[in-house]
C-alpha atoms as a PDB file:
ATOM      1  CA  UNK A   1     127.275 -53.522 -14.919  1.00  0.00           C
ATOM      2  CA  UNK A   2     130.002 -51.610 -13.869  1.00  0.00           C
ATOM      3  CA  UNK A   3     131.623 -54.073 -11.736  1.00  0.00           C
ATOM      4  CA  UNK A   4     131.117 -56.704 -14.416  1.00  0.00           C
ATOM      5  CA  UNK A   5     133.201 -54.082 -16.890  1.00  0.00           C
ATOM      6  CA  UNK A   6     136.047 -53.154 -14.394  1.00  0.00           C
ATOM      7  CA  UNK A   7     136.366 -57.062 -13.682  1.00  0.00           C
ATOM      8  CA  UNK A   8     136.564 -57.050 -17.509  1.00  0.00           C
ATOM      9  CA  UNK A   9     139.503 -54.244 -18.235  1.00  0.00           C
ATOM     10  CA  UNK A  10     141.616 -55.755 -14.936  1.00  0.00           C
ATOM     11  CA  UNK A  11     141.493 -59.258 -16.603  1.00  0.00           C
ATOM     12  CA  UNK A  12     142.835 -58.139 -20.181  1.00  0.00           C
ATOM     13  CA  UNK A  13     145.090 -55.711 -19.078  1.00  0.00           C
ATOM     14  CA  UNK A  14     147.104 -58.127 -15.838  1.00  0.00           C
ATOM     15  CA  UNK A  15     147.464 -60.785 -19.405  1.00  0.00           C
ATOM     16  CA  UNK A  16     149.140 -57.811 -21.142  1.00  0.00           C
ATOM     17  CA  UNK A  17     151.022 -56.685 -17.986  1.00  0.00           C
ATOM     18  CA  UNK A  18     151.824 -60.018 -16.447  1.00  0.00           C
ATOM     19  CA  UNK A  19     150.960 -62.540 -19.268  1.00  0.00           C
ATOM     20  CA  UNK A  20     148.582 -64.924 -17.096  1.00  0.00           C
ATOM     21  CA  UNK A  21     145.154 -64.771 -16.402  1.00  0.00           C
ATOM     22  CA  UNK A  22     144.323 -62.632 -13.275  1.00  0.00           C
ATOM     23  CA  UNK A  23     141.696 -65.250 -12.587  1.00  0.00           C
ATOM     24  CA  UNK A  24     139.869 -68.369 -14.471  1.00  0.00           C
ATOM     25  CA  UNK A  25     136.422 -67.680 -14.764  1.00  0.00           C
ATOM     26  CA  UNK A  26     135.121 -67.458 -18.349  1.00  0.00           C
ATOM     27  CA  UNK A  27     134.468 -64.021 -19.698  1.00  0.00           C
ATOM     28  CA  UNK A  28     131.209 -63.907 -22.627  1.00  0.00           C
ATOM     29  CA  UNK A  29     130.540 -61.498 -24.851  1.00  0.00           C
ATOM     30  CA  UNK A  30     126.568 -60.416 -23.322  1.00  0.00           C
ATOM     31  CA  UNK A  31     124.705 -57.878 -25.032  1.00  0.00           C
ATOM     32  CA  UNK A  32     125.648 -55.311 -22.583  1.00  0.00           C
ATOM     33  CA  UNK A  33     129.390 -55.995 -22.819  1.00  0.00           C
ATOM     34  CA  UNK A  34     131.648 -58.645 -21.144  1.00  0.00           C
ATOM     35  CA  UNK A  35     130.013 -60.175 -18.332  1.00  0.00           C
ATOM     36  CA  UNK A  36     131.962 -62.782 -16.246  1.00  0.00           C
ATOM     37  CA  UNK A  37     128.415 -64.868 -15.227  1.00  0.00           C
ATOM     38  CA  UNK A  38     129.756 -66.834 -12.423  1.00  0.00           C
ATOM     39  CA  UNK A  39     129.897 -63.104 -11.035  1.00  0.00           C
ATOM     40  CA  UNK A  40     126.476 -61.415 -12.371  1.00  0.00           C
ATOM     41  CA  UNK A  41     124.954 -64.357 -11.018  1.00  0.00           C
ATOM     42  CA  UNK A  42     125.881 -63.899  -7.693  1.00  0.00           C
ATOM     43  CA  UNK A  43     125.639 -60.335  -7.705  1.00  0.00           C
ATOM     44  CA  UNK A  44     122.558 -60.311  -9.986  1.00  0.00           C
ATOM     45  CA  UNK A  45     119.435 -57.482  -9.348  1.00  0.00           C
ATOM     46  CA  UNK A  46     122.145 -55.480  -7.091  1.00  0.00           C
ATOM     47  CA  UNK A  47     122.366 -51.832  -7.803  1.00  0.00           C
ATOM     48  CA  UNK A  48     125.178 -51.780  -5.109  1.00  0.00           C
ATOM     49  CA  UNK A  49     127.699 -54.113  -3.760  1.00  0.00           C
ATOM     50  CA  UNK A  50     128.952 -53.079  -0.811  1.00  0.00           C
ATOM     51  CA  UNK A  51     130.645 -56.236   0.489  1.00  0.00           C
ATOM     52  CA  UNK A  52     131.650 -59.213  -1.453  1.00  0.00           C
ATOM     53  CA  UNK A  53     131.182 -62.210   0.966  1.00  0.00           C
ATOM     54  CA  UNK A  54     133.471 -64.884  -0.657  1.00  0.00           C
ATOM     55  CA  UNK A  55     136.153 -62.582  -1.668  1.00  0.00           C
ATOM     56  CA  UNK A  56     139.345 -61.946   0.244  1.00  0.00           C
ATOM     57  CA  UNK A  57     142.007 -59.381  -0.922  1.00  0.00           C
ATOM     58  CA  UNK A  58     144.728 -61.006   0.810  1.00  0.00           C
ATOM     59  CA  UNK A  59     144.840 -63.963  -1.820  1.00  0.00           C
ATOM     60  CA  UNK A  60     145.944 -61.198  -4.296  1.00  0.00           C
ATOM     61  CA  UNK A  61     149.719 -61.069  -5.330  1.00  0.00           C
ATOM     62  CA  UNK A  62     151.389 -57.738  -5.370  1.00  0.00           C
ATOM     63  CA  UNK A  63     151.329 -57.951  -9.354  1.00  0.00           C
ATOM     64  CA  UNK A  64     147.132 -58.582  -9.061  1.00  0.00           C
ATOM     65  CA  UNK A  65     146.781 -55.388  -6.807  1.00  0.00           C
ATOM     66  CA  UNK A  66     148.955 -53.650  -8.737  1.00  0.00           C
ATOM     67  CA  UNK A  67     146.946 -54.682 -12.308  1.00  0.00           C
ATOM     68  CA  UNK A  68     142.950 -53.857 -10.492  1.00  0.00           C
ATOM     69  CA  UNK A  69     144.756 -50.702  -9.022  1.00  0.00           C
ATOM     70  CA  UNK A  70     146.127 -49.348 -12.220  1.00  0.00           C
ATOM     71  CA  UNK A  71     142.305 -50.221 -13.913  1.00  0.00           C
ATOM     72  CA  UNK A  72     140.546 -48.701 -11.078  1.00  0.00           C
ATOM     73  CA  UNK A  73     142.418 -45.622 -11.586  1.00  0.00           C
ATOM     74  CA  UNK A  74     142.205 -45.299 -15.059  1.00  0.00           C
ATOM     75  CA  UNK A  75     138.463 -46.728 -15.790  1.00  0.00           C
ATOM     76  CA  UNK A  76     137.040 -45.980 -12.052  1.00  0.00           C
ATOM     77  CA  UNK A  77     135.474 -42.875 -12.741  1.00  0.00           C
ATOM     78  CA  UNK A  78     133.893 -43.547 -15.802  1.00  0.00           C
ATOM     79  CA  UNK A  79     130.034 -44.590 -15.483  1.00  0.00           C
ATOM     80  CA  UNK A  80     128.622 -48.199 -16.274  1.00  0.00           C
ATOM     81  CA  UNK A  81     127.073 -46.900 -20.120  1.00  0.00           C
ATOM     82  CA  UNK A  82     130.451 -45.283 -20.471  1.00  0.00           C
ATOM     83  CA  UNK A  83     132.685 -48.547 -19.990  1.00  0.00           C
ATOM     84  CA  UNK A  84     129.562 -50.657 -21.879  1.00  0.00           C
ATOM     85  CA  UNK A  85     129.574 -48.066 -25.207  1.00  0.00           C
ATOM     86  CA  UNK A  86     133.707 -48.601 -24.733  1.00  0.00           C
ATOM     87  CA  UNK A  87     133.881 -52.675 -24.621  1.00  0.00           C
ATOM     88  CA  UNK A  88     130.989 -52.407 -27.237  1.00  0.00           C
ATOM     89  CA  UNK A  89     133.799 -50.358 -29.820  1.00  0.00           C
ATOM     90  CA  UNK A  90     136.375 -52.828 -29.037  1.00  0.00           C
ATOM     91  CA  UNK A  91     137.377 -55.964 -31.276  1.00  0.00           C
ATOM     92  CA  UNK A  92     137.402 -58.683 -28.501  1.00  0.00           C
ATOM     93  CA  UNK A  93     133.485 -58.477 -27.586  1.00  0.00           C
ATOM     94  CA  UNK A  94     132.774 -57.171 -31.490  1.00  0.00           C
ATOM     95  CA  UNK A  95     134.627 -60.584 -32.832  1.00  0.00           C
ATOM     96  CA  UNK A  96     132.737 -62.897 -30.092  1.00  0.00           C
ATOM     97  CA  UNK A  97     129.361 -61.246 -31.097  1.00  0.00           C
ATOM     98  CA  UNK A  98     130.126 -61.710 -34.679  1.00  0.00           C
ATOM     99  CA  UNK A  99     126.203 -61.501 -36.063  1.00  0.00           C
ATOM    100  CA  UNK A 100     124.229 -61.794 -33.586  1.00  0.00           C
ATOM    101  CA  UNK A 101     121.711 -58.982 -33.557  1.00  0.00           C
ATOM    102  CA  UNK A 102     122.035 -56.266 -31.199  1.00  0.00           C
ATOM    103  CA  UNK A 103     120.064 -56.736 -27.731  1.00  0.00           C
ATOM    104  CA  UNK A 104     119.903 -60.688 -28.509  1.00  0.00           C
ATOM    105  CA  UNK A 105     121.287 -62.834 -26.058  1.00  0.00           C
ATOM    106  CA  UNK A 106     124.422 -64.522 -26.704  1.00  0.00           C
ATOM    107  CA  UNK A 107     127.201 -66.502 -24.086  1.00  0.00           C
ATOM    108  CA  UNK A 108     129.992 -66.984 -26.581  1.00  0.00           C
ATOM    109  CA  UNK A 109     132.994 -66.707 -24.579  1.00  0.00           C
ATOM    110  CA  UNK A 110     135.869 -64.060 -24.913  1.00  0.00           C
ATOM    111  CA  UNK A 111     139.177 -65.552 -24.532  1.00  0.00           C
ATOM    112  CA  UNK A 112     142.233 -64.771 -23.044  1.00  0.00           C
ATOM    113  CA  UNK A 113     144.413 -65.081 -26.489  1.00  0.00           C
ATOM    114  CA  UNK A 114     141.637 -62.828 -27.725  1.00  0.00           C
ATOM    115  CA  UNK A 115     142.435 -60.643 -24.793  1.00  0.00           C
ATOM    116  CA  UNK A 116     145.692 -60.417 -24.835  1.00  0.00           C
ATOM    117  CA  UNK A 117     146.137 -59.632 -28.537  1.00  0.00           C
ATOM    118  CA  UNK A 118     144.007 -56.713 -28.334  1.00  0.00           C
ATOM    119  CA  UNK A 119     145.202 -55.065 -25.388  1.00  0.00           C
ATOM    120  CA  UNK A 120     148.742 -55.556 -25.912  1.00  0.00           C
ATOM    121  CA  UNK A 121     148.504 -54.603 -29.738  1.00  0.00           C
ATOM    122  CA  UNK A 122     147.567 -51.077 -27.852  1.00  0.00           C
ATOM    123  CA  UNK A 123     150.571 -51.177 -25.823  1.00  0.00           C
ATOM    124  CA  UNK A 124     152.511 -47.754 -26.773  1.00  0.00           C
ATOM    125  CA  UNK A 125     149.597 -46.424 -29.306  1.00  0.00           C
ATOM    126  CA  UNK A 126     148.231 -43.241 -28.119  1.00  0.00           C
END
């Protein structure tokens, strides 16, 4: 879970910081928070990931690295229910959930304009 939420917070904030996508995949707004599934279902019943296969750091630009390192640093230490209860307070996943019931299973997808209007509407508020 707390993969899927970092993966979250390095997306929206490299839209704010760099105003593209930091990658394609579809983010929805799952009970738990924003899950990216093409990732949770690779990485599904893991507890740890301790090497990701089909990734490869050197296809990052300077201006990716620099987005995931600023998130890492600022999100990193929090735990997985921390960054959950914090996506779960924000208006991107609240507006994509809409209704549906608490717990319930929903894949309604969070967009980038979504995104990018939140986060950067926080831009310089403290």
């Amino acid at each position: 879970m707390k993969l899927q939420k970092l993966v979250y917070y390095s997306k929206a904030w490299h839209l704010v910081w760099e105003t593209k996508p930091l990658f394609d995949d579809r983010t929805e707004a799952w009970a738990n928070g924003p899950v990216v599934p093409r990732l949770y279902f690779k990485h599904r019943s893991q507890y740890t990931i301790s090497e990701l296969p089909d990734g490869d750091p050197e296809q990052l630009t300077s201006a990716e690295k620099e987005s995931i390192d600023i998130v890492l640093g600022h999100y990193g230490e929090m735990k997985a229910f921390e960054l959950s209860d914090l996506t779960h307070r924000e208006k991107p996943w609240k507006d994509a959930r809409g209704d549906t019931p608490a717990g319930q299973r929903s894949n309604v997808e969070i967009t980038d304009q979504k995104l990018y209007e939140y986060y950067d509407g926080l831009v310089g508020v403290e």
